[in-house]
PDB file of N, CA and C in Angstrom:
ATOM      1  N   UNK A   1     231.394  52.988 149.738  1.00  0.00           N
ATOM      2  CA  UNK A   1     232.843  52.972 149.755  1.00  0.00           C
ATOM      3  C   UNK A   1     233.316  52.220 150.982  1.00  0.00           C
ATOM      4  N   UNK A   2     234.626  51.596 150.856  1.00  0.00           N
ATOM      5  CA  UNK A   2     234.905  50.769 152.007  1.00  0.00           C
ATOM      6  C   UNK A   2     236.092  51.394 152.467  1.00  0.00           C
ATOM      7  N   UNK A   3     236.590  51.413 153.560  1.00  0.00           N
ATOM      8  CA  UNK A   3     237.834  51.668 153.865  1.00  0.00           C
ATOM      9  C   UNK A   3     238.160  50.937 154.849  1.00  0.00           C
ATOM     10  N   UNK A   4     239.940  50.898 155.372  1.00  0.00           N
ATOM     11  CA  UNK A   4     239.857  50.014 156.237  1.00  0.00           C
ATOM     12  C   UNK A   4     240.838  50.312 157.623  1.00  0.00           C
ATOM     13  N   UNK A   5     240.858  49.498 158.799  1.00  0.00           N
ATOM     14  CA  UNK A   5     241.088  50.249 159.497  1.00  0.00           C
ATOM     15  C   UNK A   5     242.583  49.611 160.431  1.00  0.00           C
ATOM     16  N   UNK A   6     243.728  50.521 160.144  1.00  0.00           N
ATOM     17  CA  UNK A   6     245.355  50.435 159.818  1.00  0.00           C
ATOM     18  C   UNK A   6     245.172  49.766 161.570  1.00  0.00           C
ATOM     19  N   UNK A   7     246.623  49.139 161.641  1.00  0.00           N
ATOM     20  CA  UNK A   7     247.004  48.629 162.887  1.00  0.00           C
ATOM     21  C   UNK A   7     246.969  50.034 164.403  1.00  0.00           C
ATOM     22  N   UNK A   8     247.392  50.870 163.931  1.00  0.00           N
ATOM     23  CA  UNK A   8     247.242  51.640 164.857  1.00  0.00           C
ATOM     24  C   UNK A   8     245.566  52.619 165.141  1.00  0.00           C
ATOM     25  N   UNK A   9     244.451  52.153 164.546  1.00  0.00           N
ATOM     26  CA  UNK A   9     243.162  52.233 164.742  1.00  0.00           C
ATOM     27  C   UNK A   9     242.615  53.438 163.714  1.00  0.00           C
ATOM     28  N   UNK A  10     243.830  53.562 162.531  1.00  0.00           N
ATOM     29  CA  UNK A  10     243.205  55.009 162.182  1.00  0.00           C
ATOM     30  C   UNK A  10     242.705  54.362 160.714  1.00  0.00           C
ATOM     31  N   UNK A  11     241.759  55.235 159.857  1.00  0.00           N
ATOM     32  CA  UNK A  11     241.225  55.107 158.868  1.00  0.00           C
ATOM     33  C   UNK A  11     241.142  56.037 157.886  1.00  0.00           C
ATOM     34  N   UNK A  12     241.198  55.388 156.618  1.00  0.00           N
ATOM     35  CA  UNK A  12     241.395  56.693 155.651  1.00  0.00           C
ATOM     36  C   UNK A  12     240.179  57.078 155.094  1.00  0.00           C
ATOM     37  N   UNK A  13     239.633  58.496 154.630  1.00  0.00           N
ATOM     38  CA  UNK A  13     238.572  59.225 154.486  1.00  0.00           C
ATOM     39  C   UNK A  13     239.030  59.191 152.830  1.00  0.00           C
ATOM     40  N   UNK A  14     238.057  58.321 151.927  1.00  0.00           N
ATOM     41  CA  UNK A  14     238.390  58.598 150.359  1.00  0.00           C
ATOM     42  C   UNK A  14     238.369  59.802 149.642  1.00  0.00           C
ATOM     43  N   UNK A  15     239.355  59.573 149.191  1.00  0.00           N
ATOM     44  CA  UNK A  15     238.834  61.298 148.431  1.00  0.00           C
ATOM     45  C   UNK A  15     237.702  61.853 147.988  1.00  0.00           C
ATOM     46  N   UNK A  16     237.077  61.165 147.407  1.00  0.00           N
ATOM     47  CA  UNK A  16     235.659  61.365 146.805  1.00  0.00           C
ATOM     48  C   UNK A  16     235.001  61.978 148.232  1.00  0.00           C
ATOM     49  N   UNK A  17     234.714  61.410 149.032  1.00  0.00           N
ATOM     50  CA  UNK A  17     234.442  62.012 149.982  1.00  0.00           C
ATOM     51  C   UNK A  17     234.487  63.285 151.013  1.00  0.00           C
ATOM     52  N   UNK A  18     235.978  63.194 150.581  1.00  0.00           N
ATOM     53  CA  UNK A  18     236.584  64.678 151.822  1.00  0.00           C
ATOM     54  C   UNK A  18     236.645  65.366 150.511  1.00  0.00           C
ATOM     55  N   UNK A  19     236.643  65.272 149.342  1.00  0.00           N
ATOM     56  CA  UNK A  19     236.219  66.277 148.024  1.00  0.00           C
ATOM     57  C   UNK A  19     235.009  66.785 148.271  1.00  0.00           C
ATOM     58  N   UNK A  20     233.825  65.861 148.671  1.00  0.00           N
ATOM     59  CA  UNK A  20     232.316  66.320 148.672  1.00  0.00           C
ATOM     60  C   UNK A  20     232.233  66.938 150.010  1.00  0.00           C
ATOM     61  N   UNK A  21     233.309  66.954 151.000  1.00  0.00           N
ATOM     62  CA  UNK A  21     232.446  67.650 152.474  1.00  0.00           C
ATOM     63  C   UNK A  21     233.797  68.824 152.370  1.00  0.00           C
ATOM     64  N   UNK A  22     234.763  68.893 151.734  1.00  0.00           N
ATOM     65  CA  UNK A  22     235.267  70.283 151.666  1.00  0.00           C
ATOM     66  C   UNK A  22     236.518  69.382 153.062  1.00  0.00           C
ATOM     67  N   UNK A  23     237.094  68.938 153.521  1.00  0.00           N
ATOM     68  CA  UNK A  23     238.020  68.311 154.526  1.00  0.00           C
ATOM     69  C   UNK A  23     239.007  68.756 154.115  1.00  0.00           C
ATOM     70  N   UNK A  24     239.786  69.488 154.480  1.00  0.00           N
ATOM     71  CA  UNK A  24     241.158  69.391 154.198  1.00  0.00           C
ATOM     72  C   UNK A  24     241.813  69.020 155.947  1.00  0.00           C
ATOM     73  N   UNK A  25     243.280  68.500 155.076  1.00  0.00           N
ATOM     74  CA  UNK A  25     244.341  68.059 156.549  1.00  0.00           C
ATOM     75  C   UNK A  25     244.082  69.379 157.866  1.00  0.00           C
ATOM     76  N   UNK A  26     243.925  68.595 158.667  1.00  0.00           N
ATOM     77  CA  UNK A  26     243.477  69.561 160.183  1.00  0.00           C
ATOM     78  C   UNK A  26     242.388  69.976 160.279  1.00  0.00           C
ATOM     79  N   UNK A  27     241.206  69.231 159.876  1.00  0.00           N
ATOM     80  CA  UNK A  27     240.174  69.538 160.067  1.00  0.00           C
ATOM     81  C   UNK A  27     239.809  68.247 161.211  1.00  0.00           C
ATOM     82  N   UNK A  28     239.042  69.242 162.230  1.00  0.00           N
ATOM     83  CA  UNK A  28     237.943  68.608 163.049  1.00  0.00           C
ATOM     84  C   UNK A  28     237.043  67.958 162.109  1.00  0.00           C
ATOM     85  N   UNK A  29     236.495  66.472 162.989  1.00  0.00           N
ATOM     86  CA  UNK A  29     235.912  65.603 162.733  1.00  0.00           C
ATOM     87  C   UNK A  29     235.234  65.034 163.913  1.00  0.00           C
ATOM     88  N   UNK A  30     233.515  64.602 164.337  1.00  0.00           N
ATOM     89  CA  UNK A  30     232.964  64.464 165.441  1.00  0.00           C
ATOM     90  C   UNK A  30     232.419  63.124 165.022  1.00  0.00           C
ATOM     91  N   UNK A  31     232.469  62.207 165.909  1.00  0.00           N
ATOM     92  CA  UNK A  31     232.357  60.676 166.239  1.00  0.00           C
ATOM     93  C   UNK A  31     230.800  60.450 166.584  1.00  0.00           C
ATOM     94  N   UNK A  32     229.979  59.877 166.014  1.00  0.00           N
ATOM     95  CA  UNK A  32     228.739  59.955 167.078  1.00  0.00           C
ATOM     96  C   UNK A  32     228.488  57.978 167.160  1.00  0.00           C
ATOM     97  N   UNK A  33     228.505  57.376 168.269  1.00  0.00           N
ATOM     98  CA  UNK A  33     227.966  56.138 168.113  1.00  0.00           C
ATOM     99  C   UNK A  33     226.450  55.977 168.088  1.00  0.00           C
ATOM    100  N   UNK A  34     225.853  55.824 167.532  1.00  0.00           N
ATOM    101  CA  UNK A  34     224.407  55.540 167.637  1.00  0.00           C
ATOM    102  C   UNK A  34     224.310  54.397 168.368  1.00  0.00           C
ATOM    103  N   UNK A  35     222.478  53.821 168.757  1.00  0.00           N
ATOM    104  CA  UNK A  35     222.169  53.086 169.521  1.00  0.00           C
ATOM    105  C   UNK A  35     222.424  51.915 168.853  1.00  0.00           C
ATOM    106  N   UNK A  36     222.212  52.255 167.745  1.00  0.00           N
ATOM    107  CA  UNK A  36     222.229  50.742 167.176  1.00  0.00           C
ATOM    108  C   UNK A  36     223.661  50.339 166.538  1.00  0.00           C
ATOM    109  N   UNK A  37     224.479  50.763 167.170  1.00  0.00           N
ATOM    110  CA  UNK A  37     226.174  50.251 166.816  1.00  0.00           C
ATOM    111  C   UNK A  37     226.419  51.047 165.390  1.00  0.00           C
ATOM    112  N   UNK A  38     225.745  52.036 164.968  1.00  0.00           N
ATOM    113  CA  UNK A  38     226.629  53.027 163.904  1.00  0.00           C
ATOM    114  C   UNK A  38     227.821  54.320 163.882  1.00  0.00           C
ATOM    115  N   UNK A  39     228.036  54.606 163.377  1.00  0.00           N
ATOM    116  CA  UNK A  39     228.899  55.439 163.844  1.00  0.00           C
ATOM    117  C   UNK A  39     228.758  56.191 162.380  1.00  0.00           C
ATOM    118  N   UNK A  40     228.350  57.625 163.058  1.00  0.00           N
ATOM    119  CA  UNK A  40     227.815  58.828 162.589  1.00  0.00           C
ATOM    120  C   UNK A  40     229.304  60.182 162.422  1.00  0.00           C
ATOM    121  N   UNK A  41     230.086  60.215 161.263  1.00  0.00           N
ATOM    122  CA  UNK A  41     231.199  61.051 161.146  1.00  0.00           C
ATOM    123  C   UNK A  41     230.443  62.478 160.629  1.00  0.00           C
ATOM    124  N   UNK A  42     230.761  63.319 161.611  1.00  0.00           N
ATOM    125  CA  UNK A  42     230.240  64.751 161.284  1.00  0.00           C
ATOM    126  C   UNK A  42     231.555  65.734 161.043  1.00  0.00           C
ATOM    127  N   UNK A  43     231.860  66.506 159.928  1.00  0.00           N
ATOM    128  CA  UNK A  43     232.981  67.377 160.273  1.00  0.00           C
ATOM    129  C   UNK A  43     232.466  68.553 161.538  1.00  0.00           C
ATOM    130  N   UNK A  44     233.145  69.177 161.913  1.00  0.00           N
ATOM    131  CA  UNK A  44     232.694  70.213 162.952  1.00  0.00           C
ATOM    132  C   UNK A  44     232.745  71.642 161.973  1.00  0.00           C
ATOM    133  N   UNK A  45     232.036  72.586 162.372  1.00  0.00           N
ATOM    134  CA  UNK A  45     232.133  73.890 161.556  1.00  0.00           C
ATOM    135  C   UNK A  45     232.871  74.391 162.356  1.00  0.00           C
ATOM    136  N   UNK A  46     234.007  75.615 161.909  1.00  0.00           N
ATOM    137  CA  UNK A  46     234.961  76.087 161.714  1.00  0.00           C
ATOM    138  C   UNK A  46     234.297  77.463 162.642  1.00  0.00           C
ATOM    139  N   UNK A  47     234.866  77.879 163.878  1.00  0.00           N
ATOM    140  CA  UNK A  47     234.864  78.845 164.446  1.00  0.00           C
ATOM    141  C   UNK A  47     235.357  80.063 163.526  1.00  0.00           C
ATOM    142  N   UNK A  48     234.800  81.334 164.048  1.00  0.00           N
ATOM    143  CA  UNK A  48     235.249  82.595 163.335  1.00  0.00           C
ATOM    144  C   UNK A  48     235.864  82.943 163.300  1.00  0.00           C
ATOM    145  N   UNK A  49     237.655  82.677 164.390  1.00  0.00           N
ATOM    146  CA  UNK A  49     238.644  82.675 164.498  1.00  0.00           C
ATOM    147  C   UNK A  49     239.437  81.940 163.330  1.00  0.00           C
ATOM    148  N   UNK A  50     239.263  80.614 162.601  1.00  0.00           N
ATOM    149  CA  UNK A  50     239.281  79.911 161.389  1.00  0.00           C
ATOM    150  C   UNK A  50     239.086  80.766 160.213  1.00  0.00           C
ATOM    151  N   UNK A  51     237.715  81.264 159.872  1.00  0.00           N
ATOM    152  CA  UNK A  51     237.563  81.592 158.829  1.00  0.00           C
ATOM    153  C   UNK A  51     237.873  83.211 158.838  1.00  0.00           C
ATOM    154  N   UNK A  52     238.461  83.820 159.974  1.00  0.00           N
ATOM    155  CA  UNK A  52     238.664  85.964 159.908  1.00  0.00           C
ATOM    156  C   UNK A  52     239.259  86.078 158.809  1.00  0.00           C
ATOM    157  N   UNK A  53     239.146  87.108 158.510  1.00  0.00           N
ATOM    158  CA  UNK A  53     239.909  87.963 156.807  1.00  0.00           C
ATOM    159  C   UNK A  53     239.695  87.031 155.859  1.00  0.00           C
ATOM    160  N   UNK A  54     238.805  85.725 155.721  1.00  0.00           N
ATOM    161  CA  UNK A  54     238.653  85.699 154.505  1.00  0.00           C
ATOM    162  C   UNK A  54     237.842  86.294 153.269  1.00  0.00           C
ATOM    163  N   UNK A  55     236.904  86.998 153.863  1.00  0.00           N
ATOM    164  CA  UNK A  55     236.203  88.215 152.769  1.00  0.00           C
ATOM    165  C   UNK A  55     236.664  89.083 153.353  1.00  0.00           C
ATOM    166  N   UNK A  56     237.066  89.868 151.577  1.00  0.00           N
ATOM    167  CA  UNK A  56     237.122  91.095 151.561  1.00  0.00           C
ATOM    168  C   UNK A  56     236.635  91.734 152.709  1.00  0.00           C
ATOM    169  N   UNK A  57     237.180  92.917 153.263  1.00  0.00           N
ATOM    170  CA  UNK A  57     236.566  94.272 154.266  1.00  0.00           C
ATOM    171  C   UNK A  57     235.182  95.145 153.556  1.00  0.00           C
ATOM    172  N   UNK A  58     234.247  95.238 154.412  1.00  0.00           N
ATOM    173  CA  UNK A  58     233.235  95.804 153.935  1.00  0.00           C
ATOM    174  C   UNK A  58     233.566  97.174 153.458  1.00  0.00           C
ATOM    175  N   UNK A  59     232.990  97.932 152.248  1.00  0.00           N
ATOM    176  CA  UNK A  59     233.240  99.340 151.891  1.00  0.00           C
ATOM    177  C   UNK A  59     232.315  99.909 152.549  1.00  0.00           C
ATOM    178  N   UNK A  60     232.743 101.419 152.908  1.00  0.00           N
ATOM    179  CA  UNK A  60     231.944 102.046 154.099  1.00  0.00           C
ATOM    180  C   UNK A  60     231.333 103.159 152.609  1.00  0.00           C
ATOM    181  N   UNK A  61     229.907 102.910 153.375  1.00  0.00           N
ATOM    182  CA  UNK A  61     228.502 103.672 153.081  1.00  0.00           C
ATOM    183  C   UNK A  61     228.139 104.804 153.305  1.00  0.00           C
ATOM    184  N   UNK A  62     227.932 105.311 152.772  1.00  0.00           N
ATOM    185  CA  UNK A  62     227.083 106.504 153.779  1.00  0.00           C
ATOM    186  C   UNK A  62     225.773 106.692 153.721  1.00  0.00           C
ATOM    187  N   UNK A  63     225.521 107.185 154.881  1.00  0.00           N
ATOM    188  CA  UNK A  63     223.581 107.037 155.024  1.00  0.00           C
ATOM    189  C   UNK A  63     222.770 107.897 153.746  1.00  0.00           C
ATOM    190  N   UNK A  64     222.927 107.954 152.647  1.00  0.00           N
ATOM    191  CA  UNK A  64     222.745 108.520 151.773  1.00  0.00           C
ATOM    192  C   UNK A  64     222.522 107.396 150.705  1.00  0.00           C
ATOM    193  N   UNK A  65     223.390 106.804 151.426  1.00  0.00           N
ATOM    194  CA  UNK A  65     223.743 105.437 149.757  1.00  0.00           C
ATOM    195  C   UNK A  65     222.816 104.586 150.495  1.00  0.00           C
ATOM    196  N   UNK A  66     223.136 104.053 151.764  1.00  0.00           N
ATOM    197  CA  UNK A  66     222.094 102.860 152.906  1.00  0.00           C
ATOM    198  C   UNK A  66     220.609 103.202 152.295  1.00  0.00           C
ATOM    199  N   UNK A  67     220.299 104.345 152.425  1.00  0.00           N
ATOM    200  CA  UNK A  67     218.574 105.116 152.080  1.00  0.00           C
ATOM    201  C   UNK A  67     218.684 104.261 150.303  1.00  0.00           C
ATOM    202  N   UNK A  68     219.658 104.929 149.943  1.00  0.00           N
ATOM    203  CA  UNK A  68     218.762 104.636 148.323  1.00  0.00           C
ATOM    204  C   UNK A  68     219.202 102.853 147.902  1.00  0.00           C
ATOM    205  N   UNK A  69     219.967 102.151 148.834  1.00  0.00           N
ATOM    206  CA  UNK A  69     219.735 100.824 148.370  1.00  0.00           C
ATOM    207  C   UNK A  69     218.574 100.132 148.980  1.00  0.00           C
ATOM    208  N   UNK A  70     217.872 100.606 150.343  1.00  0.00           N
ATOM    209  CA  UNK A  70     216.647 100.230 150.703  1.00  0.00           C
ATOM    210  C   UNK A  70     215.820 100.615 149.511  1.00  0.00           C
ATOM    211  N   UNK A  71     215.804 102.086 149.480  1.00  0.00           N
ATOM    212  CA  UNK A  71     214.499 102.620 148.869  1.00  0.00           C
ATOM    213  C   UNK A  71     214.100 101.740 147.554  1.00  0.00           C
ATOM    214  N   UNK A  72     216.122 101.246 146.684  1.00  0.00           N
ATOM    215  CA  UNK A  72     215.860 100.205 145.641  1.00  0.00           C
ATOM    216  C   UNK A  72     215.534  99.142 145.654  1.00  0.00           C
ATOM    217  N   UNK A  73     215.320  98.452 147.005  1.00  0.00           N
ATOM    218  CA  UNK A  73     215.064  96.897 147.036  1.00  0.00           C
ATOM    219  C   UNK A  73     213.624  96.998 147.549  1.00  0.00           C
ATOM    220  N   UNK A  74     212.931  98.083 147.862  1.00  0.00           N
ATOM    221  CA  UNK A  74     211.621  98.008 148.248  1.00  0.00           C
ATOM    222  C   UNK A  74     210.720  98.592 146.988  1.00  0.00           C
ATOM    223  N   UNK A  75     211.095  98.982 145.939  1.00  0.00           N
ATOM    224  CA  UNK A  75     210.470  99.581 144.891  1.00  0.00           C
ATOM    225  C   UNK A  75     210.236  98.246 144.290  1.00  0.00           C
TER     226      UNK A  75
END
């Protein structure tokens, strides 16, 4: 894919692309130049502050239930 790069130095990320790495607007993005004049675009992963409350709250157990889902995954 080609893209190209606007008067004020910025460039557009094709959709196909920010479809396949999950990008949405305001996402971090990390620059790497390699030795040999490439340039390596990494998104950055998303601190835990980013992703809090998105799963569900864990349901609370009791050591009764903890015992018999071990005892079931070791049988």
């Amino acid at each position: 894919m080609l893209t190209t790069i606007s008067a004020r130095g910025q460039i557009v990320i094709p959709k196909p692309m920010r479809n396949a790495l999950n990008l949405k607007t305001g996402d971090k993005l990390e620059l790497i130049l390699t030795d040999d004049r490439q340039i390596i675009l990494r998104p950055l992963t998303k601190s835990v502050d980013d992703i809090y409350g998105l799963l569900d709250a864990p349901k609370p157990v009791s050591v009764e239930g903890m015992r018999e889902a071990v005892n079931d995954r070791i049988k």
